[in-house]
PDB file of N, CA and C in Angstrom:
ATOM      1  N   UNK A   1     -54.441  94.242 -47.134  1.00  0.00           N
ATOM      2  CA  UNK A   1     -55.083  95.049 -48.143  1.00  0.00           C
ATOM      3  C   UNK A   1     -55.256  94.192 -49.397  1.00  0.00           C
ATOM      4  N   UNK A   2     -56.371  94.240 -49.728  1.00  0.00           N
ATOM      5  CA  UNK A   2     -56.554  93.571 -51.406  1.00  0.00           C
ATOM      6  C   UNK A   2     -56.214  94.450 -52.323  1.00  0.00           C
ATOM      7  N   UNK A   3     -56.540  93.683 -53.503  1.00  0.00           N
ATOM      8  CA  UNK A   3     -56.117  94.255 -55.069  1.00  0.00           C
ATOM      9  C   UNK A   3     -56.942  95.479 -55.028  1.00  0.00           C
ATOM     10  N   UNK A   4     -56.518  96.328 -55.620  1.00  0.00           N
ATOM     11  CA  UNK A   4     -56.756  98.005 -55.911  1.00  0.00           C
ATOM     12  C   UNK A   4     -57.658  97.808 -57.769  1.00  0.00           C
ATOM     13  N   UNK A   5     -59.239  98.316 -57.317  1.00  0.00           N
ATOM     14  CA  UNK A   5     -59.505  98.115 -58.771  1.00  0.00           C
ATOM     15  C   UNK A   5     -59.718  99.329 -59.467  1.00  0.00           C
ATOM     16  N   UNK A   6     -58.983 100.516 -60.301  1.00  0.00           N
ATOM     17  CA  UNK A   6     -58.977 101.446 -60.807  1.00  0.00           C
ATOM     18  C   UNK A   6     -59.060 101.107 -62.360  1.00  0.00           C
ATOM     19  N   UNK A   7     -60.475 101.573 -62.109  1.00  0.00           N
ATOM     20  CA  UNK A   7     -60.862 101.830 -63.966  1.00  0.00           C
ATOM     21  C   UNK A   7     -60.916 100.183 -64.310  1.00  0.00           C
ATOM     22  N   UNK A   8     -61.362  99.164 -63.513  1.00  0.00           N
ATOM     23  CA  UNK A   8     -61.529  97.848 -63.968  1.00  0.00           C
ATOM     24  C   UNK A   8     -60.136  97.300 -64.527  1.00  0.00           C
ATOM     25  N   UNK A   9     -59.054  97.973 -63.893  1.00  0.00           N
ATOM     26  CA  UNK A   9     -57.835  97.407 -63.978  1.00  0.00           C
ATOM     27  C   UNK A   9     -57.498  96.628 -62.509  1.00  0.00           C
ATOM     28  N   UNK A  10     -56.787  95.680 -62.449  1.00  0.00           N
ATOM     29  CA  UNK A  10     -56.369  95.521 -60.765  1.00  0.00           C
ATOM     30  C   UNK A  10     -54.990  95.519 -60.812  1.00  0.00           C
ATOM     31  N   UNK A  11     -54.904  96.496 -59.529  1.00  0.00           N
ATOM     32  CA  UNK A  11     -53.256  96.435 -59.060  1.00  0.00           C
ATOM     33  C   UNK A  11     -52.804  96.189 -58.015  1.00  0.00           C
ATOM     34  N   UNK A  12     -51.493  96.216 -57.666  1.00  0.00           N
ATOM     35  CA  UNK A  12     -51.318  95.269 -56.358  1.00  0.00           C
ATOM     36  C   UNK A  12     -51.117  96.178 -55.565  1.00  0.00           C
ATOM     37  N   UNK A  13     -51.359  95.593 -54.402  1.00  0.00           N
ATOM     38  CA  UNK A  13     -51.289  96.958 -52.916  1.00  0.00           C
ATOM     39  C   UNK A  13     -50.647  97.765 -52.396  1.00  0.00           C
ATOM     40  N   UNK A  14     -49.398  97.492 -53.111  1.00  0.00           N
ATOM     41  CA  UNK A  14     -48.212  98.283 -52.849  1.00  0.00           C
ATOM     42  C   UNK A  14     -48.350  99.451 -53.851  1.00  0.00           C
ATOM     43  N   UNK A  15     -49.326  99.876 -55.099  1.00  0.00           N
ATOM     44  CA  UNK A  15     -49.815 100.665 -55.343  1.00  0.00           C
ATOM     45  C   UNK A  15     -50.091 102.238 -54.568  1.00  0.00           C
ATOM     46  N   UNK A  16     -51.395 101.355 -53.374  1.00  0.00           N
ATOM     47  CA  UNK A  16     -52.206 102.217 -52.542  1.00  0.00           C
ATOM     48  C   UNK A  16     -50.795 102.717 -52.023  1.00  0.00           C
ATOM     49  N   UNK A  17     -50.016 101.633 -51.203  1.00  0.00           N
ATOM     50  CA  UNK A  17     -49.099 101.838 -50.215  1.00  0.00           C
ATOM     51  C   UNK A  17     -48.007 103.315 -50.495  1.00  0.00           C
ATOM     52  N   UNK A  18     -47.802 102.913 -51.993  1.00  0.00           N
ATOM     53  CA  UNK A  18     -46.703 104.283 -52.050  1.00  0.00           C
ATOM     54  C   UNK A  18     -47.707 105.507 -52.557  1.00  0.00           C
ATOM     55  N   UNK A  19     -48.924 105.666 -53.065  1.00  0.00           N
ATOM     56  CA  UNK A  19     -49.462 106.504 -52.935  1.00  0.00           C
ATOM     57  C   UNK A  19     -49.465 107.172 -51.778  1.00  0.00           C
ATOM     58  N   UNK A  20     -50.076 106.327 -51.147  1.00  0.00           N
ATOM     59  CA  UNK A  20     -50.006 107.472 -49.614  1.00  0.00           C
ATOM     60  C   UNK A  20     -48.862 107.718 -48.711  1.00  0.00           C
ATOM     61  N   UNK A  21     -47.770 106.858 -49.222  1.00  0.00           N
ATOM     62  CA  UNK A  21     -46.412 107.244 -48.716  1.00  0.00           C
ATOM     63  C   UNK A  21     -46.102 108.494 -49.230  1.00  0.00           C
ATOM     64  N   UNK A  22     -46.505 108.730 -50.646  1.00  0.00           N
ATOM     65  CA  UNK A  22     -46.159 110.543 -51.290  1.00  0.00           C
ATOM     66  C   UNK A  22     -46.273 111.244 -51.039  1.00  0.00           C
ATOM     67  N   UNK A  23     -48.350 111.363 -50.658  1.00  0.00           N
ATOM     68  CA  UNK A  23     -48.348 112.290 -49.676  1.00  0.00           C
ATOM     69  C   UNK A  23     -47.815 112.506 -48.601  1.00  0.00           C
ATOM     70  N   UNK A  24     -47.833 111.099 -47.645  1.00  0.00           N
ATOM     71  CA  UNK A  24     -46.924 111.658 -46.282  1.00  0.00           C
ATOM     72  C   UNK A  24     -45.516 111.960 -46.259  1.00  0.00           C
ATOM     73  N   UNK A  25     -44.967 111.503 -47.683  1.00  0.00           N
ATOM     74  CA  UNK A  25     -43.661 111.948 -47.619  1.00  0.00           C
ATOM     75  C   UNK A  25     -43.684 113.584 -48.408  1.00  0.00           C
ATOM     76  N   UNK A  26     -44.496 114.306 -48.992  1.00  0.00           N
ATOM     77  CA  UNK A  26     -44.031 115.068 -49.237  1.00  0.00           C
ATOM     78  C   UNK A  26     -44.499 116.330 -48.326  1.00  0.00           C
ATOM     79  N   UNK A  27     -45.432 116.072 -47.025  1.00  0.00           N
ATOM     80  CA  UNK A  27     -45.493 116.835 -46.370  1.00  0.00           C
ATOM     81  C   UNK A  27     -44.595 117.199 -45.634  1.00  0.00           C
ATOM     82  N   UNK A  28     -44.342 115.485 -44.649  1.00  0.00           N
ATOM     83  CA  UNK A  28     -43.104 115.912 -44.177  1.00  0.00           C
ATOM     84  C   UNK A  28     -42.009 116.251 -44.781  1.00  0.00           C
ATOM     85  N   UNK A  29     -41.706 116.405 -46.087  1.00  0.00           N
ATOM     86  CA  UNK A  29     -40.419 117.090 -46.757  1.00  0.00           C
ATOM     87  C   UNK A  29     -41.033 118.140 -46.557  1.00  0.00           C
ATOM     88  N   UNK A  30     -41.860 118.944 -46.655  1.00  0.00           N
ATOM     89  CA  UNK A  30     -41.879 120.563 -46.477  1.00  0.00           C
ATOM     90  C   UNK A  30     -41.982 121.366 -45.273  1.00  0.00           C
ATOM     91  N   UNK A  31     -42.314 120.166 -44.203  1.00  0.00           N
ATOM     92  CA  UNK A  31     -42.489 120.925 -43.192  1.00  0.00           C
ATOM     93  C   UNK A  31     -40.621 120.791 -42.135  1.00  0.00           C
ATOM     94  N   UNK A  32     -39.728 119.394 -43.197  1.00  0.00           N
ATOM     95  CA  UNK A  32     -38.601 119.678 -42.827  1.00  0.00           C
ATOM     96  C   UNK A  32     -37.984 120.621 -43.710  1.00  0.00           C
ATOM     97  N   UNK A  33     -38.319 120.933 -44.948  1.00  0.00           N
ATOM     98  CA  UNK A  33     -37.460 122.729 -45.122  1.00  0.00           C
ATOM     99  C   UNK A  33     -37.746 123.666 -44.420  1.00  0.00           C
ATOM    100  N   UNK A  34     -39.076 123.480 -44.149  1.00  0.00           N
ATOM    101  CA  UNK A  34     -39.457 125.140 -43.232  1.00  0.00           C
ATOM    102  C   UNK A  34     -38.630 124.733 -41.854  1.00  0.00           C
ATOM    103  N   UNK A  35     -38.380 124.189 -41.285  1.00  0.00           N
ATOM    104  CA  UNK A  35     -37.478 123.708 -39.805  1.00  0.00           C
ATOM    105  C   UNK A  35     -35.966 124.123 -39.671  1.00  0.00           C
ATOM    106  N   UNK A  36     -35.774 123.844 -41.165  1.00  0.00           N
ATOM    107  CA  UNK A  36     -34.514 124.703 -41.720  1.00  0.00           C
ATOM    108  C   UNK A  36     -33.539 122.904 -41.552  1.00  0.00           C
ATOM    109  N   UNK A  37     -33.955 121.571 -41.740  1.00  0.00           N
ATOM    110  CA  UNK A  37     -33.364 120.405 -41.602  1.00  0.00           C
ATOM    111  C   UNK A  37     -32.724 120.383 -42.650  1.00  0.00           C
ATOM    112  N   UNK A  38     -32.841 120.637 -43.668  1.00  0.00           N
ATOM    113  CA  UNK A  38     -32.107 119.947 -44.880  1.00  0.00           C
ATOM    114  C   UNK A  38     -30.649 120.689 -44.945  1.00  0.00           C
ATOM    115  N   UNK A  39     -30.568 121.956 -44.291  1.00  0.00           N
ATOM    116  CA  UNK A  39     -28.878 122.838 -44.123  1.00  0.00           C
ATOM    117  C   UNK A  39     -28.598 121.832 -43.465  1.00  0.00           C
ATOM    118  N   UNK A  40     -28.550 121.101 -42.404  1.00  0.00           N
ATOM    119  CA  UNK A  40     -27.682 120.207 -41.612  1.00  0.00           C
ATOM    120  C   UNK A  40     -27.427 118.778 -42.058  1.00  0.00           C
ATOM    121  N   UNK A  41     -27.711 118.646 -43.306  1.00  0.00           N
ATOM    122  CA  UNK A  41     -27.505 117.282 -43.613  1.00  0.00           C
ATOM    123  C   UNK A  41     -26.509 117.334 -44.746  1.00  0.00           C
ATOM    124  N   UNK A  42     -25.888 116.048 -44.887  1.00  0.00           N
ATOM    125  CA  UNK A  42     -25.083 115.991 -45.606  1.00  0.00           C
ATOM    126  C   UNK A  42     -25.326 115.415 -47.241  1.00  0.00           C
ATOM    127  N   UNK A  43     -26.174 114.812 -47.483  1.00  0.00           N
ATOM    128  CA  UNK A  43     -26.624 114.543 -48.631  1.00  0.00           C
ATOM    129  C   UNK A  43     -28.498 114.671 -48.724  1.00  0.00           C
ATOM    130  N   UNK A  44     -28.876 115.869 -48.999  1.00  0.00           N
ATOM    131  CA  UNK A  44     -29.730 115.769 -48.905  1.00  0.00           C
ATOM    132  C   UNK A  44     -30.712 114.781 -49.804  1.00  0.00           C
ATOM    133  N   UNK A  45     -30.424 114.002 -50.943  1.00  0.00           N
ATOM    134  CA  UNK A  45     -31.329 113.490 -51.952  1.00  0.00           C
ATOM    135  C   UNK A  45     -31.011 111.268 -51.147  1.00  0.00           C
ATOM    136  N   UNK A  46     -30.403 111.245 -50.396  1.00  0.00           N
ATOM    137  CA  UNK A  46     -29.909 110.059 -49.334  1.00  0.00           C
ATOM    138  C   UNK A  46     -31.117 110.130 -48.576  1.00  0.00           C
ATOM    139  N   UNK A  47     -31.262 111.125 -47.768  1.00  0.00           N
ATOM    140  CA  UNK A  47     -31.742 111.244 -46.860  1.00  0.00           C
ATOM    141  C   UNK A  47     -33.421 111.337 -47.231  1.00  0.00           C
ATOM    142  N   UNK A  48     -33.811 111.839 -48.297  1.00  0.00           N
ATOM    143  CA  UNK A  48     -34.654 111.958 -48.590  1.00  0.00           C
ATOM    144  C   UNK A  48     -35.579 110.266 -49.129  1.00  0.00           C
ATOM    145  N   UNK A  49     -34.361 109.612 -49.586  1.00  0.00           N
ATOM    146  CA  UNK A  49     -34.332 108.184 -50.073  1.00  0.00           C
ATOM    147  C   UNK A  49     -34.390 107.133 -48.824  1.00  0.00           C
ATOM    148  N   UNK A  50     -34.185 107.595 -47.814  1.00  0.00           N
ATOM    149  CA  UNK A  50     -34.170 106.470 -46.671  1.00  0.00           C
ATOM    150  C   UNK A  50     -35.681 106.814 -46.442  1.00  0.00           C
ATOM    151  N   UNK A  51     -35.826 108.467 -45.965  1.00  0.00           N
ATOM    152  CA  UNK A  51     -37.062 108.668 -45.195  1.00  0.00           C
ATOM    153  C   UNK A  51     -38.401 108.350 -46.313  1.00  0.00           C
ATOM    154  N   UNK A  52     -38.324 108.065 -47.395  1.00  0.00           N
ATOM    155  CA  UNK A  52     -39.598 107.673 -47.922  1.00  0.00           C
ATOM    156  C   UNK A  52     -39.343 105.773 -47.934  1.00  0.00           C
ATOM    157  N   UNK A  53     -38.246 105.302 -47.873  1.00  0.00           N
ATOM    158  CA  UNK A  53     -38.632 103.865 -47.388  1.00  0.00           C
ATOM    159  C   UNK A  53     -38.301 103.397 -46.514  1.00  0.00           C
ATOM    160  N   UNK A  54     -38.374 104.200 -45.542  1.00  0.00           N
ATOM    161  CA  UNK A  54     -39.000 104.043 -43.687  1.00  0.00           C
ATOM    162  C   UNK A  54     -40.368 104.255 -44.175  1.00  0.00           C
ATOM    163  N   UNK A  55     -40.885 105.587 -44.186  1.00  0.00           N
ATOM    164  CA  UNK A  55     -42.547 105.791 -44.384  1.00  0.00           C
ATOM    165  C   UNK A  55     -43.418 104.694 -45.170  1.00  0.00           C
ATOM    166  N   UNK A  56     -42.764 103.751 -46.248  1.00  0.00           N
ATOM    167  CA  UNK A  56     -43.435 102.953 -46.844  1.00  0.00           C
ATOM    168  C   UNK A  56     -43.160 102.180 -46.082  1.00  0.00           C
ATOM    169  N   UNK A  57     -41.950 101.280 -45.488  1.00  0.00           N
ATOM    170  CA  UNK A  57     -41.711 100.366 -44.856  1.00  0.00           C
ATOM    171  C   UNK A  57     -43.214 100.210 -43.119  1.00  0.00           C
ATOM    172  N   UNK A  58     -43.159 101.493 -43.073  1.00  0.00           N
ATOM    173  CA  UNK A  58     -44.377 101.859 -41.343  1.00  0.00           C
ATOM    174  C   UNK A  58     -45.092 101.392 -42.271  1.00  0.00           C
ATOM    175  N   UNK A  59     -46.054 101.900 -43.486  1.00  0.00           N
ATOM    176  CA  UNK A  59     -47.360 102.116 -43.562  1.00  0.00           C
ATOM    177  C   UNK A  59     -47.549 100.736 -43.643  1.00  0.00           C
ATOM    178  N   UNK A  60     -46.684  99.669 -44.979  1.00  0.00           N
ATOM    179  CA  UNK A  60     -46.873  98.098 -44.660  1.00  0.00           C
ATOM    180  C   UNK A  60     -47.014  97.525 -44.069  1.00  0.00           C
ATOM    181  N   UNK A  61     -46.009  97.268 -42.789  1.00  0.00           N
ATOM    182  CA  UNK A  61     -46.363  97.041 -41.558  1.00  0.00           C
ATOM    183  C   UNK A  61     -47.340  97.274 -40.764  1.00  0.00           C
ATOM    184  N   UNK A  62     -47.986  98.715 -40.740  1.00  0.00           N
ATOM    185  CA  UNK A  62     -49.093  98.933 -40.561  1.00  0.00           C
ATOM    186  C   UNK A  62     -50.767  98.369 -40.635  1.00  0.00           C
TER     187      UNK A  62
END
């Protein structure tokens, strides 16, 4: 991925990258409350911290 040019600024790609990690992370955070996942965990704000840098970690790789 190249430089991101918003508003004749450039930024670096890891920009785009966690943008769209937000969205995909905050869907799947809602569709794991409705599942009822977050009662079975033990720290929920951990868990929440791994699974958005796995999701960034895929999309890079990607």
């Amino acid at each position: 991925m190249a430089e991101l040019d918003v508003a004749g600024i450039f930024m670096a790609p890891i920009v785009g990258y966690v943008a769209a990690t937000l969205v995909l992370f905050l869907l799947l955070r809602g569709l794991l409350a409705h599942l009822g996942f977050w009662r079975a965990v033990w720290h929920p704000a951990l868990v929440e911290a791994a699974l958005f840098s796995i999701l960034l970690a895929g999309l890079v790789l990607l």
